[in-house]
PDB file of N, CA and C in Angstrom:
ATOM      1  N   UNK A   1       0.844  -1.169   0.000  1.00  0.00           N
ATOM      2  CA  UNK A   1       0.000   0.000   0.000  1.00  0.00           C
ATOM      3  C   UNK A   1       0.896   1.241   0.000  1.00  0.00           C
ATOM      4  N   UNK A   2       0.604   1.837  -0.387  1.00  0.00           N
ATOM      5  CA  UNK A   2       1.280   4.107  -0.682  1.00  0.00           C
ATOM      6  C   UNK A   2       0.517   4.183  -0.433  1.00  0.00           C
ATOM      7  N   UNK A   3       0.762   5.563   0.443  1.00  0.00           N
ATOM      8  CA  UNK A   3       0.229   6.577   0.859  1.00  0.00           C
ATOM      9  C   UNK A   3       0.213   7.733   0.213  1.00  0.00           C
ATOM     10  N   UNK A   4      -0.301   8.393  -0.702  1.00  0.00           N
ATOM     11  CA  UNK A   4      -0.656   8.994  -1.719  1.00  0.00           C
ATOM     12  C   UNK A   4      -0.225  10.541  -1.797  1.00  0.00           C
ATOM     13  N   UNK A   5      -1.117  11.012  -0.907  1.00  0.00           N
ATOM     14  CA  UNK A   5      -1.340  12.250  -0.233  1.00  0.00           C
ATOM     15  C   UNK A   5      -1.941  12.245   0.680  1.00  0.00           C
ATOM     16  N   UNK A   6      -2.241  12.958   1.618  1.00  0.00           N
ATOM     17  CA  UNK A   6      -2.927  13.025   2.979  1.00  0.00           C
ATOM     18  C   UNK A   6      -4.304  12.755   2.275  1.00  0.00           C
ATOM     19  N   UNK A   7      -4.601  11.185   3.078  1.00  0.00           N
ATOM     20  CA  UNK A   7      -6.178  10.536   3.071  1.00  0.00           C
ATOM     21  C   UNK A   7      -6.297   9.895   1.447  1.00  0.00           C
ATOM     22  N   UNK A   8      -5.502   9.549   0.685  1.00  0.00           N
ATOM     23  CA  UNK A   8      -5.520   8.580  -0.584  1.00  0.00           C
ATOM     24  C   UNK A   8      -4.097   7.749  -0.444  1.00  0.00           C
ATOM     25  N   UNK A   9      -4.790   6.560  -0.731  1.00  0.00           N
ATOM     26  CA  UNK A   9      -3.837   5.137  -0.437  1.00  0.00           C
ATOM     27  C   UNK A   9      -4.164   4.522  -1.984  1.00  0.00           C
ATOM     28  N   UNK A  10      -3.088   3.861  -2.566  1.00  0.00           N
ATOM     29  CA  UNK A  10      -2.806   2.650  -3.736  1.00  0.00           C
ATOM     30  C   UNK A  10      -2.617   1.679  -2.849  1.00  0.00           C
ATOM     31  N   UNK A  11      -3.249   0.875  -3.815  1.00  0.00           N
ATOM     32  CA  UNK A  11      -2.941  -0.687  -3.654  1.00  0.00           C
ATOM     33  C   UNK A  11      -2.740  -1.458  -4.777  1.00  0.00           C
ATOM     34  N   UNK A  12      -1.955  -2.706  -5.192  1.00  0.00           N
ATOM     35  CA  UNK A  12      -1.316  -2.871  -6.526  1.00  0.00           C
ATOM     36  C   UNK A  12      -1.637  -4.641  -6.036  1.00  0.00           C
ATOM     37  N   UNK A  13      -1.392  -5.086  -7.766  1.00  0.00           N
ATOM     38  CA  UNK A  13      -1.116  -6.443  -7.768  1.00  0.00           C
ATOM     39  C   UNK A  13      -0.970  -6.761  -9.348  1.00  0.00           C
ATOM     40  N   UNK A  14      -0.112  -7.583  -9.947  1.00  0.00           N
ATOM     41  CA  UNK A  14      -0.256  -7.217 -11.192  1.00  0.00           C
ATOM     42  C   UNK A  14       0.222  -9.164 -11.880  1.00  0.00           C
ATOM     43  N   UNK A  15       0.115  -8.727 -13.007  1.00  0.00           N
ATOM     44  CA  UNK A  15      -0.015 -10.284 -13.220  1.00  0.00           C
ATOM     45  C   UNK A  15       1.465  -9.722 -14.880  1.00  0.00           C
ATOM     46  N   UNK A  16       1.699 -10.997 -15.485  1.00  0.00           N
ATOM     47  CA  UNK A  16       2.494 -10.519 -16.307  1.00  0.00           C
ATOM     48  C   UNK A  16       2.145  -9.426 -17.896  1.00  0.00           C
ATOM     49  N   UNK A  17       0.786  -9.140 -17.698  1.00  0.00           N
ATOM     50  CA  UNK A  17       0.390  -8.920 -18.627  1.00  0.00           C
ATOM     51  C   UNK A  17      -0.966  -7.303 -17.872  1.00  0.00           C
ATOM     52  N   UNK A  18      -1.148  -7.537 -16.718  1.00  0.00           N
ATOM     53  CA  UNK A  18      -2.244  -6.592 -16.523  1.00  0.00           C
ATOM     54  C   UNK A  18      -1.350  -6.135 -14.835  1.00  0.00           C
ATOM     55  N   UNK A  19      -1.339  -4.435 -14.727  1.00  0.00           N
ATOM     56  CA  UNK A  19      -1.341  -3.934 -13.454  1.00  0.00           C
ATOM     57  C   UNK A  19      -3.155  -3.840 -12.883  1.00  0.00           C
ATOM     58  N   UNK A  20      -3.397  -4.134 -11.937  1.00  0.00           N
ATOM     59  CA  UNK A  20      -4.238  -3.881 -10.795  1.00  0.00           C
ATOM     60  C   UNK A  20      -4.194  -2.450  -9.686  1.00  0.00           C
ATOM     61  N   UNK A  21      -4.541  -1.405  -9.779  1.00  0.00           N
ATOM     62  CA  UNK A  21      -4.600  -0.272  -9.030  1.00  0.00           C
ATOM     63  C   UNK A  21      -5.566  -0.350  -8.352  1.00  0.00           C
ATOM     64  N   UNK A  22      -5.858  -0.398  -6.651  1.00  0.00           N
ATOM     65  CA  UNK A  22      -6.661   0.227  -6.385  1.00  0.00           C
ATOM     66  C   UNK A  22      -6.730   1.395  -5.817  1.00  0.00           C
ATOM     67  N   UNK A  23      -7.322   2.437  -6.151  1.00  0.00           N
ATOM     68  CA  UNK A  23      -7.476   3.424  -5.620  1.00  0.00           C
ATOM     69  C   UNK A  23      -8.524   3.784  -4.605  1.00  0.00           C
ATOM     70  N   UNK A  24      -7.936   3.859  -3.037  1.00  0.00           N
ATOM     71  CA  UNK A  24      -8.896   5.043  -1.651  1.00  0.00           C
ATOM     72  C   UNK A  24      -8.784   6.008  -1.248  1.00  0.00           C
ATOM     73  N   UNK A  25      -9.880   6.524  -1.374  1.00  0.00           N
ATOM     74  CA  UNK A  25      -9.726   7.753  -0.639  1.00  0.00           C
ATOM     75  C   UNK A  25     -10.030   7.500   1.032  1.00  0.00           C
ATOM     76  N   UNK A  26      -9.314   7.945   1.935  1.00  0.00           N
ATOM     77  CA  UNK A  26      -8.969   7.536   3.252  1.00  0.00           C
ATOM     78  C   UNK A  26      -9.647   8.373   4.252  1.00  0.00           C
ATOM     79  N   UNK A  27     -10.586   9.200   4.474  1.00  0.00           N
ATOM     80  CA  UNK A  27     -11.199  10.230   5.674  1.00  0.00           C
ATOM     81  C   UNK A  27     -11.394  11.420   4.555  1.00  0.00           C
ATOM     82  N   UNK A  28     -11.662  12.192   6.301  1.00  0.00           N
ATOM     83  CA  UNK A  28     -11.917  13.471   5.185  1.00  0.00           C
ATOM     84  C   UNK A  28     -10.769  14.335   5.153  1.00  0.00           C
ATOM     85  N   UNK A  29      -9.638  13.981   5.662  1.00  0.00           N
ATOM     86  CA  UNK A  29      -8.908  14.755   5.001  1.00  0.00           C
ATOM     87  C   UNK A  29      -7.992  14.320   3.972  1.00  0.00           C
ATOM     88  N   UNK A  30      -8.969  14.198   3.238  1.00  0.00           N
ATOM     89  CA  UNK A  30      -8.493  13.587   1.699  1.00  0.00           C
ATOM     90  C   UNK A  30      -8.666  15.138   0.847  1.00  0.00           C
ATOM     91  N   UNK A  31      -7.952  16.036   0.396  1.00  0.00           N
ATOM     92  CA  UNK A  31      -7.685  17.374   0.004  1.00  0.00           C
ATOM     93  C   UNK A  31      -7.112  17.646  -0.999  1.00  0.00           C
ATOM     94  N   UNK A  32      -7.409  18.088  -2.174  1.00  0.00           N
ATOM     95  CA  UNK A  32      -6.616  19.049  -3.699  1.00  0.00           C
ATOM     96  C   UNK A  32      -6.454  17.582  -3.956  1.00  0.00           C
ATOM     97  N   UNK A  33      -5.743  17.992  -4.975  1.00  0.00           N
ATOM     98  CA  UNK A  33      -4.915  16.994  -6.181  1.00  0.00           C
ATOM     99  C   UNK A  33      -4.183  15.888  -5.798  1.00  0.00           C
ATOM    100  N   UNK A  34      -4.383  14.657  -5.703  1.00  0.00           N
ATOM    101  CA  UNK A  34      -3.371  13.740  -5.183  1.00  0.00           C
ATOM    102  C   UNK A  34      -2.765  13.112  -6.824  1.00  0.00           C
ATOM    103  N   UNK A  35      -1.145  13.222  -6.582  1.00  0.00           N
ATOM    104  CA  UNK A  35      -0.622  12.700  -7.636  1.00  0.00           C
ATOM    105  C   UNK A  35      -0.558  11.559  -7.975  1.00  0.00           C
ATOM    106  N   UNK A  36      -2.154  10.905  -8.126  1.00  0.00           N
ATOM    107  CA  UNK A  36      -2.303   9.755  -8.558  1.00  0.00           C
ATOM    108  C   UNK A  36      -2.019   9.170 -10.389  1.00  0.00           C
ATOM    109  N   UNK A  37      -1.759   9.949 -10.916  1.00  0.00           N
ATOM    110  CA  UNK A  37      -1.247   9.746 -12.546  1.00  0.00           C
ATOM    111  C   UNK A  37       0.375   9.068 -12.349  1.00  0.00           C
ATOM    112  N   UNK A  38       1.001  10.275 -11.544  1.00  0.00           N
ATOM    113  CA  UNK A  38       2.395   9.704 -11.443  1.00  0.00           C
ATOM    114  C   UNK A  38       2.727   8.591 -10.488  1.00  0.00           C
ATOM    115  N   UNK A  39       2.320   8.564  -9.229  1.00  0.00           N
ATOM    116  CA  UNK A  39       2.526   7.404  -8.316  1.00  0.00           C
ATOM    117  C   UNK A  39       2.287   6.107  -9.575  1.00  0.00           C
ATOM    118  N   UNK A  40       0.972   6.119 -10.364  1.00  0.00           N
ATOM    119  CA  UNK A  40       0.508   4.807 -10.973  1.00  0.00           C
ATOM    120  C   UNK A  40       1.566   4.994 -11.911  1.00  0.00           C
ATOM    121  N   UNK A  41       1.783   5.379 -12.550  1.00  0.00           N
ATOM    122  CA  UNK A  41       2.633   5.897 -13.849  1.00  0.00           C
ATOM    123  C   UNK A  41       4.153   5.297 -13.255  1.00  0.00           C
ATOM    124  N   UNK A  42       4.686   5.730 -12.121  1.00  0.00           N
ATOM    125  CA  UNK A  42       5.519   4.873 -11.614  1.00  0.00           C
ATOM    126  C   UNK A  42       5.593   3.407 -11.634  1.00  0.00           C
ATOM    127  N   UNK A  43       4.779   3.129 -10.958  1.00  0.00           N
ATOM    128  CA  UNK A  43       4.774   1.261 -10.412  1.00  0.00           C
ATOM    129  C   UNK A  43       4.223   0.631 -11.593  1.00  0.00           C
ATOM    130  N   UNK A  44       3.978   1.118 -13.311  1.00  0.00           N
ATOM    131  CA  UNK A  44       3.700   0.559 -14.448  1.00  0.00           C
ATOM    132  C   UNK A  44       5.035   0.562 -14.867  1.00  0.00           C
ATOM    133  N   UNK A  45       5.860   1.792 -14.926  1.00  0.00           N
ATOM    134  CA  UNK A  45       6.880   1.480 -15.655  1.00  0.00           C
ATOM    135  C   UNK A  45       7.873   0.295 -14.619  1.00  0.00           C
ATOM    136  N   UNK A  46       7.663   0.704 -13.183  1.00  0.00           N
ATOM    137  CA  UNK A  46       8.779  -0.381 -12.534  1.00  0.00           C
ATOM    138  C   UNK A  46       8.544  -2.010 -13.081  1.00  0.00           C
ATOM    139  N   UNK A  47       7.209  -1.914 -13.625  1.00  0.00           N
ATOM    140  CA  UNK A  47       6.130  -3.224 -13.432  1.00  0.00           C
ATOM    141  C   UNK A  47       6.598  -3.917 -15.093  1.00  0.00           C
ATOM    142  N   UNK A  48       6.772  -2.759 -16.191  1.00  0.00           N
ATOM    143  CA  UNK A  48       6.799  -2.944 -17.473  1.00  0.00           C
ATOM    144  C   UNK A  48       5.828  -3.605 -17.787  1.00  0.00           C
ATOM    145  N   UNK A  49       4.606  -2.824 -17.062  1.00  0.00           N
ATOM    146  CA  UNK A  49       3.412  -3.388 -17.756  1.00  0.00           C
ATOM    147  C   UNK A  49       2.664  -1.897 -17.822  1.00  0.00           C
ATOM    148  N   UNK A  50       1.690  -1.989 -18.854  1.00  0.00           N
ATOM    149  CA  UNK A  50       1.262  -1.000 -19.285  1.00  0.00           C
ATOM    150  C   UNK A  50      -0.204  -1.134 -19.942  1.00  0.00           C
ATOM    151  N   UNK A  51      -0.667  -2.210 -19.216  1.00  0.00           N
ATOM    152  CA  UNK A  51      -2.112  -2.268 -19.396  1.00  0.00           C
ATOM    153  C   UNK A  51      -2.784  -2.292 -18.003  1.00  0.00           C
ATOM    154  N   UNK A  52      -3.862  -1.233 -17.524  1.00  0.00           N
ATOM    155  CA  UNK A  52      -4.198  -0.967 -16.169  1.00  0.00           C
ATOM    156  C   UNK A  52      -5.614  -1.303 -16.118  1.00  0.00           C
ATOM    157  N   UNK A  53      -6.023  -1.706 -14.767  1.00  0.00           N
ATOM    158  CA  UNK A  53      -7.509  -1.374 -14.440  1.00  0.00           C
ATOM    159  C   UNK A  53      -7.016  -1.125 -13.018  1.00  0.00           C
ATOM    160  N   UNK A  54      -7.830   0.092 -13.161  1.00  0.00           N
ATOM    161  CA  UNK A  54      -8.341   1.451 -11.792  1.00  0.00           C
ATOM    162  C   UNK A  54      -9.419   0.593 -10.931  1.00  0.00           C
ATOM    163  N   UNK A  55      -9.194   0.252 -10.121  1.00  0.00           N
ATOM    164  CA  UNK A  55     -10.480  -0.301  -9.707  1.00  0.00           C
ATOM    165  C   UNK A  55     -11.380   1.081  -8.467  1.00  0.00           C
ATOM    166  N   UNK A  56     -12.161   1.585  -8.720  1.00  0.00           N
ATOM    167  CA  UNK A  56     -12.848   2.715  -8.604  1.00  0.00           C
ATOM    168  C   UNK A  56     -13.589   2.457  -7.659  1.00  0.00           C
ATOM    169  N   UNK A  57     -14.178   1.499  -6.975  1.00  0.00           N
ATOM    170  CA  UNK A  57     -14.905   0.826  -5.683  1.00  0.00           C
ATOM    171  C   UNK A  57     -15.355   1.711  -4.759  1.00  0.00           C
ATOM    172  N   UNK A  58     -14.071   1.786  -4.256  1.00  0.00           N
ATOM    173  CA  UNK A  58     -14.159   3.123  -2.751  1.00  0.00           C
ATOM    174  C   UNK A  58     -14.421   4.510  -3.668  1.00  0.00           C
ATOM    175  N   UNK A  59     -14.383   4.926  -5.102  1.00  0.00           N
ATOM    176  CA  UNK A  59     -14.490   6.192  -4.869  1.00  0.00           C
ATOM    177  C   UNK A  59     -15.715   6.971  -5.199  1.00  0.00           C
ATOM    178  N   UNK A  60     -16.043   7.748  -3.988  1.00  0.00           N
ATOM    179  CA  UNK A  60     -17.671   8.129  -4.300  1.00  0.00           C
ATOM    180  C   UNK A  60     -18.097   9.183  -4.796  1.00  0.00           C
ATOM    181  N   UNK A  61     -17.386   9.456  -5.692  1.00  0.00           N
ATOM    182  CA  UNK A  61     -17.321  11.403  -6.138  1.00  0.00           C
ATOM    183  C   UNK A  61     -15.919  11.161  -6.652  1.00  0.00           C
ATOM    184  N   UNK A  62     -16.029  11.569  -8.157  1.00  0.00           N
ATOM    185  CA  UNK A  62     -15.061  10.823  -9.342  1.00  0.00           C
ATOM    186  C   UNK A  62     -14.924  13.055  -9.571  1.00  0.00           C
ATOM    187  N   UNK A  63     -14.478  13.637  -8.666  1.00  0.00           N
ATOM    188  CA  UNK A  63     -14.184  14.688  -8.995  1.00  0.00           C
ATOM    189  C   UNK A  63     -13.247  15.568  -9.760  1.00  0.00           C
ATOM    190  N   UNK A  64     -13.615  16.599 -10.125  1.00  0.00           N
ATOM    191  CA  UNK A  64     -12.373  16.969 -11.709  1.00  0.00           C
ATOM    192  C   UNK A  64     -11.284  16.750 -11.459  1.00  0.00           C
ATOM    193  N   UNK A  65     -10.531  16.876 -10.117  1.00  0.00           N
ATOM    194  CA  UNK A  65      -9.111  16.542 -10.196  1.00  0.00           C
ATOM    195  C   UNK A  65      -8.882  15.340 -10.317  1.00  0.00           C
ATOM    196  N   UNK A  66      -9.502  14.301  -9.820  1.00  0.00           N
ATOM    197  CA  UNK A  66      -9.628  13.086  -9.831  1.00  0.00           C
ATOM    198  C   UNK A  66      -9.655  12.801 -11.987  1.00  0.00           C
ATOM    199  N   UNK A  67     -10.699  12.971 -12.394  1.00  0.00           N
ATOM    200  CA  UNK A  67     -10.628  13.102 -13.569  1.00  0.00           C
ATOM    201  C   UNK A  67      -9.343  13.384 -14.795  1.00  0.00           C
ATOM    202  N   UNK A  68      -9.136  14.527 -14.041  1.00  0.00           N
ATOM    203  CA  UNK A  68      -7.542  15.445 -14.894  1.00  0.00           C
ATOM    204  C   UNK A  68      -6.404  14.200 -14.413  1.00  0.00           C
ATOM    205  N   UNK A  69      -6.276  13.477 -13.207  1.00  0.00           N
ATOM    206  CA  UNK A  69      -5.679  12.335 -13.306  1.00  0.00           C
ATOM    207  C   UNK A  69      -5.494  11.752 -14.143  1.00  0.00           C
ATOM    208  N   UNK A  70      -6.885  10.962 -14.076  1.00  0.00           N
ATOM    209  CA  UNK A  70      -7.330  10.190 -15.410  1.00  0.00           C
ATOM    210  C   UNK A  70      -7.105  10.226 -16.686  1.00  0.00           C
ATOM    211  N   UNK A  71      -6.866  11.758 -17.226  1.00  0.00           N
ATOM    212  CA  UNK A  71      -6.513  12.102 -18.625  1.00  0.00           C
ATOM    213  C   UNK A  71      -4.487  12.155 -19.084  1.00  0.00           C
ATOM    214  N   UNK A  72      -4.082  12.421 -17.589  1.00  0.00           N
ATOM    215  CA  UNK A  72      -3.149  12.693 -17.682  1.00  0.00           C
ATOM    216  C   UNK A  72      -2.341  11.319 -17.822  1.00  0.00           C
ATOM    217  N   UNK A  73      -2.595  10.163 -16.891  1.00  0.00           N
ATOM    218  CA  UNK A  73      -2.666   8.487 -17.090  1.00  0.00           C
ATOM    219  C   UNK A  73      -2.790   8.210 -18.307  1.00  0.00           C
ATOM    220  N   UNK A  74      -3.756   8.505 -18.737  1.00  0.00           N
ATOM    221  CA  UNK A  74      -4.544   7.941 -20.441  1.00  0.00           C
ATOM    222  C   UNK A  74      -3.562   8.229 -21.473  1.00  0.00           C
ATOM    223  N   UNK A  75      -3.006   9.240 -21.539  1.00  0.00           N
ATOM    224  CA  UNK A  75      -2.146  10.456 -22.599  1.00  0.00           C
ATOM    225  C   UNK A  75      -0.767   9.354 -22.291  1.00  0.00           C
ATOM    226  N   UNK A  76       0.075   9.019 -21.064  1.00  0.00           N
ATOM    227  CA  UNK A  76       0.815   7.974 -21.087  1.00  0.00           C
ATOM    228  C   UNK A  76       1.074   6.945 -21.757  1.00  0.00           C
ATOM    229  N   UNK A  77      -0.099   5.968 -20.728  1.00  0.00           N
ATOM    230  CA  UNK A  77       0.105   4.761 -20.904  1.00  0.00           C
ATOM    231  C   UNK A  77      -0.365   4.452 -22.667  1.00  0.00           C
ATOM    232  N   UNK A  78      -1.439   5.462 -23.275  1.00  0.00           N
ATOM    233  CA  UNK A  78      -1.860   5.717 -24.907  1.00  0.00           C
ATOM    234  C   UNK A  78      -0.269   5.520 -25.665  1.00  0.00           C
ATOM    235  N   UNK A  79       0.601   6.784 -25.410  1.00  0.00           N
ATOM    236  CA  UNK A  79       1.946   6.754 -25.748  1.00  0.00           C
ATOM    237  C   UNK A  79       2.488   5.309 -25.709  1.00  0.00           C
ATOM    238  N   UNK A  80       2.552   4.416 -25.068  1.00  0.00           N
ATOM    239  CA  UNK A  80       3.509   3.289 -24.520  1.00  0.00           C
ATOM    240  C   UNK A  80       2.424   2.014 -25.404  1.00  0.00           C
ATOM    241  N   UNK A  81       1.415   2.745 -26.005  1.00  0.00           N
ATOM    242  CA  UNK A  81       0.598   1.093 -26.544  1.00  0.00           C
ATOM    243  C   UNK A  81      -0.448   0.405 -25.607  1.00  0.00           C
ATOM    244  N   UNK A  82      -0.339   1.075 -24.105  1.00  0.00           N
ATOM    245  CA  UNK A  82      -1.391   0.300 -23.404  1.00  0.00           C
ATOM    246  C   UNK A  82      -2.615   0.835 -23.127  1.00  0.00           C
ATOM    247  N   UNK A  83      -3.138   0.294 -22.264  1.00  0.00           N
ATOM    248  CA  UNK A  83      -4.738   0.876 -22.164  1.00  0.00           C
ATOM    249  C   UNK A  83      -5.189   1.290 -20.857  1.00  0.00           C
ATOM    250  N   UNK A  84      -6.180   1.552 -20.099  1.00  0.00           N
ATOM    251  CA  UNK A  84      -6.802   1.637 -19.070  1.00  0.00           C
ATOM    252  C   UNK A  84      -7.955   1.527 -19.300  1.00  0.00           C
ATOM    253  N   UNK A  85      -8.392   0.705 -18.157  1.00  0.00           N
ATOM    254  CA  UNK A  85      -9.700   0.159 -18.145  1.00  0.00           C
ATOM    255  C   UNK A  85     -10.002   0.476 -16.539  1.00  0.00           C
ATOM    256  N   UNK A  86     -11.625   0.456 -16.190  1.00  0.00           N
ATOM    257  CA  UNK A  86     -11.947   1.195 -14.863  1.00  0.00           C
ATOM    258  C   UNK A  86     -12.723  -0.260 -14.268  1.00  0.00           C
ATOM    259  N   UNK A  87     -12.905  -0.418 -12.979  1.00  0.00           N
ATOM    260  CA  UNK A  87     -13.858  -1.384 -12.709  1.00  0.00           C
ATOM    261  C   UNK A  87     -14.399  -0.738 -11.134  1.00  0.00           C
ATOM    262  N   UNK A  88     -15.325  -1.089 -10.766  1.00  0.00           N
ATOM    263  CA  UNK A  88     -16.491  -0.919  -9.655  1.00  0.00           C
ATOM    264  C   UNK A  88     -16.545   0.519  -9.682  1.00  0.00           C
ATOM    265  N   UNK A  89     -16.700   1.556 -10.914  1.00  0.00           N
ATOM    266  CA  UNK A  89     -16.795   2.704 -10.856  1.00  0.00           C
ATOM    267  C   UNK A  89     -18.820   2.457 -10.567  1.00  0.00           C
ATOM    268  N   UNK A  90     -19.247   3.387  -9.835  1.00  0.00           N
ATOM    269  CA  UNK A  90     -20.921   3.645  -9.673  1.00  0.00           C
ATOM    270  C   UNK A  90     -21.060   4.539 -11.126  1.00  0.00           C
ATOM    271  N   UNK A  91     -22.223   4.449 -11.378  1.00  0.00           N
ATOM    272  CA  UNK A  91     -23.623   4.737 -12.067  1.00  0.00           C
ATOM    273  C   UNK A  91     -23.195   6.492 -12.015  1.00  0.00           C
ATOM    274  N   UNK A  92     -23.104   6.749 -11.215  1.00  0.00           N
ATOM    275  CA  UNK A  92     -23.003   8.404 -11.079  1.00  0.00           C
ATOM    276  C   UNK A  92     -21.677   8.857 -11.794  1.00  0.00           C
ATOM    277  N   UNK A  93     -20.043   8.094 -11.175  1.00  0.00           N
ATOM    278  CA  UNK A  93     -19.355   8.051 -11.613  1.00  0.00           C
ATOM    279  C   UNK A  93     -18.880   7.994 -13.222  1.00  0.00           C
ATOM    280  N   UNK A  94     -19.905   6.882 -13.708  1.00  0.00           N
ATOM    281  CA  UNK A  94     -19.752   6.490 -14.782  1.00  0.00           C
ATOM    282  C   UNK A  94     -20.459   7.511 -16.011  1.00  0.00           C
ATOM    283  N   UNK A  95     -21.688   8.344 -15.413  1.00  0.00           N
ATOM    284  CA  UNK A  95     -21.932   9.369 -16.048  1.00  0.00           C
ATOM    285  C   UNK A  95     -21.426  10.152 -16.081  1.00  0.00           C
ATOM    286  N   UNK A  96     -20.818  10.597 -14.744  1.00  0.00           N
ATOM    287  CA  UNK A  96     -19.585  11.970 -14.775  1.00  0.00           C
ATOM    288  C   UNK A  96     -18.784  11.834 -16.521  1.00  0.00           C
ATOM    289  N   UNK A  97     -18.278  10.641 -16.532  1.00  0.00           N
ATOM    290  CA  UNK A  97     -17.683   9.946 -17.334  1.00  0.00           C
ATOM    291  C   UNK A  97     -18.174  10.810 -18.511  1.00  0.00           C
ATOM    292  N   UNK A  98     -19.387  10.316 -18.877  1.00  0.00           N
ATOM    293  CA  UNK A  98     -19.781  10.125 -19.986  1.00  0.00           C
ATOM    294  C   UNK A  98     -20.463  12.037 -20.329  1.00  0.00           C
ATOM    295  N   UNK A  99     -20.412  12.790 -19.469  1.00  0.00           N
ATOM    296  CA  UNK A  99     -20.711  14.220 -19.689  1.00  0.00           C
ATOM    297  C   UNK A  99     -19.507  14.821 -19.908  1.00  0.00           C
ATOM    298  N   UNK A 100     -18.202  14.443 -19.714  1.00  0.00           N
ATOM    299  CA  UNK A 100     -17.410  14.665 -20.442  1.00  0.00           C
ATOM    300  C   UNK A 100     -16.246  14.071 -21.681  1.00  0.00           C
ATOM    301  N   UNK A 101     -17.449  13.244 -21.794  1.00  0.00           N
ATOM    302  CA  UNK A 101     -16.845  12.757 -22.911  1.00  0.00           C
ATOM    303  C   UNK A 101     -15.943  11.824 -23.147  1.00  0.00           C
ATOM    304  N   UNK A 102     -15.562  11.425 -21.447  1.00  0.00           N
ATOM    305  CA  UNK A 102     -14.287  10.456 -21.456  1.00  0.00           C
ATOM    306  C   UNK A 102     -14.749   8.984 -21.485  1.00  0.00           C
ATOM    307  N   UNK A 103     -16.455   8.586 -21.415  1.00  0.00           N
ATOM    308  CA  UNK A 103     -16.395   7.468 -21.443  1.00  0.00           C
ATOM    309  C   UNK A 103     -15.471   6.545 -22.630  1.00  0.00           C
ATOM    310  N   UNK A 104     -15.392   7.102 -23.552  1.00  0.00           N
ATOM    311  CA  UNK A 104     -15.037   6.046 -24.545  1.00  0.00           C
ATOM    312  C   UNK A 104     -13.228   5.659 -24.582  1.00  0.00           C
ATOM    313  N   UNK A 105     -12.765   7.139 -23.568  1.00  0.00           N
ATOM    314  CA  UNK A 105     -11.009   6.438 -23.183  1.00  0.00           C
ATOM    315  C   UNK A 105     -10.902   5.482 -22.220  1.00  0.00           C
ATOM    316  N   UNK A 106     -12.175   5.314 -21.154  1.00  0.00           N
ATOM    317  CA  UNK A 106     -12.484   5.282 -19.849  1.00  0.00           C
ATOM    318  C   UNK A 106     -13.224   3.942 -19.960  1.00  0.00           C
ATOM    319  N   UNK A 107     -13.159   3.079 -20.486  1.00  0.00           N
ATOM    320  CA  UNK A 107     -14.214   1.903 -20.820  1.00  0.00           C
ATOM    321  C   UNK A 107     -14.557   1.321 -19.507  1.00  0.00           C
ATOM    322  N   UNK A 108     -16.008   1.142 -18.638  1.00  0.00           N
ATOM    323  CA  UNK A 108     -16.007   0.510 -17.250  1.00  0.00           C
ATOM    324  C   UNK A 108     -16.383  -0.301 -17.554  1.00  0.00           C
ATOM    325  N   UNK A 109     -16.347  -1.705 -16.419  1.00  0.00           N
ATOM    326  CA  UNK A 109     -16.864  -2.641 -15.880  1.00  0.00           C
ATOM    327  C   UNK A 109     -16.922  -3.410 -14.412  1.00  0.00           C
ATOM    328  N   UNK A 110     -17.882  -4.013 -14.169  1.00  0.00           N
ATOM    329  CA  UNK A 110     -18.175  -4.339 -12.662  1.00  0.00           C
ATOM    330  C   UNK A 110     -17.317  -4.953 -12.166  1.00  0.00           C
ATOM    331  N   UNK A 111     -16.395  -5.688 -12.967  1.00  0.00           N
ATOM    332  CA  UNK A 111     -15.060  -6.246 -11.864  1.00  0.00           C
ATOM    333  C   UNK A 111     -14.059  -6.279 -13.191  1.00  0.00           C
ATOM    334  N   UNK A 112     -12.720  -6.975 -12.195  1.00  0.00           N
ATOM    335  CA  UNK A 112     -11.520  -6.740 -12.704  1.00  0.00           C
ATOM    336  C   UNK A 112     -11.426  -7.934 -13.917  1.00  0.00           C
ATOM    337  N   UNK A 113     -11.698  -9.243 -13.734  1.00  0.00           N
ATOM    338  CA  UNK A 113     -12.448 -10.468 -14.417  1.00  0.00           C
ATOM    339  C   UNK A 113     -12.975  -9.296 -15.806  1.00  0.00           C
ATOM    340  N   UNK A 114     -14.143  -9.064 -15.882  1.00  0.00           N
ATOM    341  CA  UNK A 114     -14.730  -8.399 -16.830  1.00  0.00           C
ATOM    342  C   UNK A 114     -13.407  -7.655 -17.775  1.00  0.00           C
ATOM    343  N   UNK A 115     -12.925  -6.655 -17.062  1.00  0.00           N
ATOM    344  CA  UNK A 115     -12.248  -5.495 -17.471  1.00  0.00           C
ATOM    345  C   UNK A 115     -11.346  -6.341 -18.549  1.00  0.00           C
ATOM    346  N   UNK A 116     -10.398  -7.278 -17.629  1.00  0.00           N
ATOM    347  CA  UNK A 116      -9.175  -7.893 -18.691  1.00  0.00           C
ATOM    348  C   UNK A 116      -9.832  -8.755 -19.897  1.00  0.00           C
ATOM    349  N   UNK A 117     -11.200  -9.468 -19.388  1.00  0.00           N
ATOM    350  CA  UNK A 117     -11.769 -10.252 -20.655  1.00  0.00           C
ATOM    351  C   UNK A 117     -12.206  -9.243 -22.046  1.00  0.00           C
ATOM    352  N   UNK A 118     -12.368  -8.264 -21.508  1.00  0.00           N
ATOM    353  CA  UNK A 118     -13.224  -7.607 -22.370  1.00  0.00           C
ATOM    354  C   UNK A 118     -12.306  -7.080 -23.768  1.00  0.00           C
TER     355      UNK A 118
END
């Protein structure tokens, strides 16, 4: 587990072909921008893997910085040939998604199983 920024924690597991991220947000003093693009962006390249699923579970409010993450990840791992894929993102989340347009970089599904089959 990392400790992110004050109140966001990673958690990892990765197989030879897929990284596993999970991302929490930890209390409320979970605050601004946590450099979650680069922490992940790190432990892919240590990993030399470059196909991800975010697993989104704990997060309940997929907010713009949270988002600008997301784009900034995408623009990467895009560069390197790999992908990102999201799993246990909510219904709300997943529209956030889709009002800006990112569903289609952002592909979800209900578990991690799903994500890599898909």
């Amino acid at each position: 587990m990392i400790s992110v920024a004050p109140g966001w924690e990673l958690s990892w597991e990765g197989t030879r072909d897929w990284l596993f991220v999970k991302i929490r947000r930890c209390g409320s003093e979970a605050d601004g921008t946590p450099p979650l693009a680069q922490q992940i962006w790190d432990l892919a390249e240590r990993a030399s893997v470059f196909q991800l699923v975010l697993e989104m579970d704990e997060i309940d409010v997929l907010f713009s910085h949270l988002i600008g993450q997301l784009v900034m990840m995408h623009k990467r791992v895009w560069a390197k040939g790999g992908k990102i894929r999201l799993c246990g993102l909510s219904q709300r989340n997943q529209e956030a998604l889709y009002l800006c347009r990112l569903d289609d970089r952002f592909p979800s599904f209900p578990t991690r199983q799903e994500a890599v089959s898909a």
